[in-house]
Protein backbone atom coordinates (compact mmCIF):
# COMPACT_ATOMS: atom_id res chain seq x y z
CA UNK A 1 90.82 89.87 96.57
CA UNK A 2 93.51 90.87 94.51
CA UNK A 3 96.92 89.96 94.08
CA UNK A 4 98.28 93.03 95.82
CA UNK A 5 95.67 93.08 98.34
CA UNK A 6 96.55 89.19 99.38
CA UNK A 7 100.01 90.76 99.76
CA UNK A 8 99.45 93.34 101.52
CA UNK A 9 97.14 91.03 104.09
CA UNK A 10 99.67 88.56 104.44
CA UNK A 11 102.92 91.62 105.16
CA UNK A 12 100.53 93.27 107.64
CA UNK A 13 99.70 89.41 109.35
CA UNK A 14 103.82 88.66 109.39
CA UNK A 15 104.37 92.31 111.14
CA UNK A 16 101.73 91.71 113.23
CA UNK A 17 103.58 88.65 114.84
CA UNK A 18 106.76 89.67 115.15
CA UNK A 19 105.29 92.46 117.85
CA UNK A 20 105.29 89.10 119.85
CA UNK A 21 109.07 88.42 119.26
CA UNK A 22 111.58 88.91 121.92
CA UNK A 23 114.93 90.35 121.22
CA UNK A 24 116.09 86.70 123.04
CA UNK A 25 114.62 85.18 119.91
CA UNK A 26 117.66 86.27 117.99
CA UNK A 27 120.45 85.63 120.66
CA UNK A 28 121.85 82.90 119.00
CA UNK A 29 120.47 80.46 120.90
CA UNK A 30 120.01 78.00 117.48
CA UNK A 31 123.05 76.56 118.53
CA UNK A 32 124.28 76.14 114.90
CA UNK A 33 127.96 74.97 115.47
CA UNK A 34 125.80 71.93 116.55
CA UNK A 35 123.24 71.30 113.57
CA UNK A 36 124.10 68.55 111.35
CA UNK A 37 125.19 69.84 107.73
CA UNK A 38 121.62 69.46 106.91
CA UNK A 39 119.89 71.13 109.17
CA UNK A 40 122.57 74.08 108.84
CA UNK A 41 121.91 73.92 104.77
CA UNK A 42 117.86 74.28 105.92
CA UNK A 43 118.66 77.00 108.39
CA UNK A 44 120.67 78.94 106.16
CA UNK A 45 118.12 78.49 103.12
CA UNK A 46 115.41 79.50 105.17
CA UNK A 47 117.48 82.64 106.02
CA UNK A 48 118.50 83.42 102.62
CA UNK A 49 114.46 83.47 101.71
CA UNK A 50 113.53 85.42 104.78
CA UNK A 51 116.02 88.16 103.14
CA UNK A 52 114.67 87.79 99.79
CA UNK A 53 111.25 88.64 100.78
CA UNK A 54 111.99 91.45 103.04
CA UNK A 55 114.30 92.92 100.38
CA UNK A 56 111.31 92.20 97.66
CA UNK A 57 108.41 93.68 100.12
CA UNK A 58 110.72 96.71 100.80
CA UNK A 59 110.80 98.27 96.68
């Protein structure tokens, strides 16, 4: 496979499990005023790289 094709596989896997996502999945519900610093520093990172990919996968 190809670079592009292993891409491609992997965008079309990721959209293919968030059909299993409920909006209640994004209600909030992490409870971050409660996270230690580190865990909101993780959470935050992590969120930061989910919006670098989708921004990359969108041009």
């Amino acid at each position: 496979m190809t670079k592009n094709s292993d891409k491609e596989i992997k965008l079309e896997d990721f959209r293919k499990s968030l059909e299993n996502i409920d909006k209640e999945d994004f209600d909030g519900h992490t409870n971050f005023e409660s996270l230690s610093a580190r865990e909101k520093l993780i959470w935050l990172s992590e969120l930061n790289y989910f919006k670098y990919i989708v921004k990359k996968t969108k041009n």
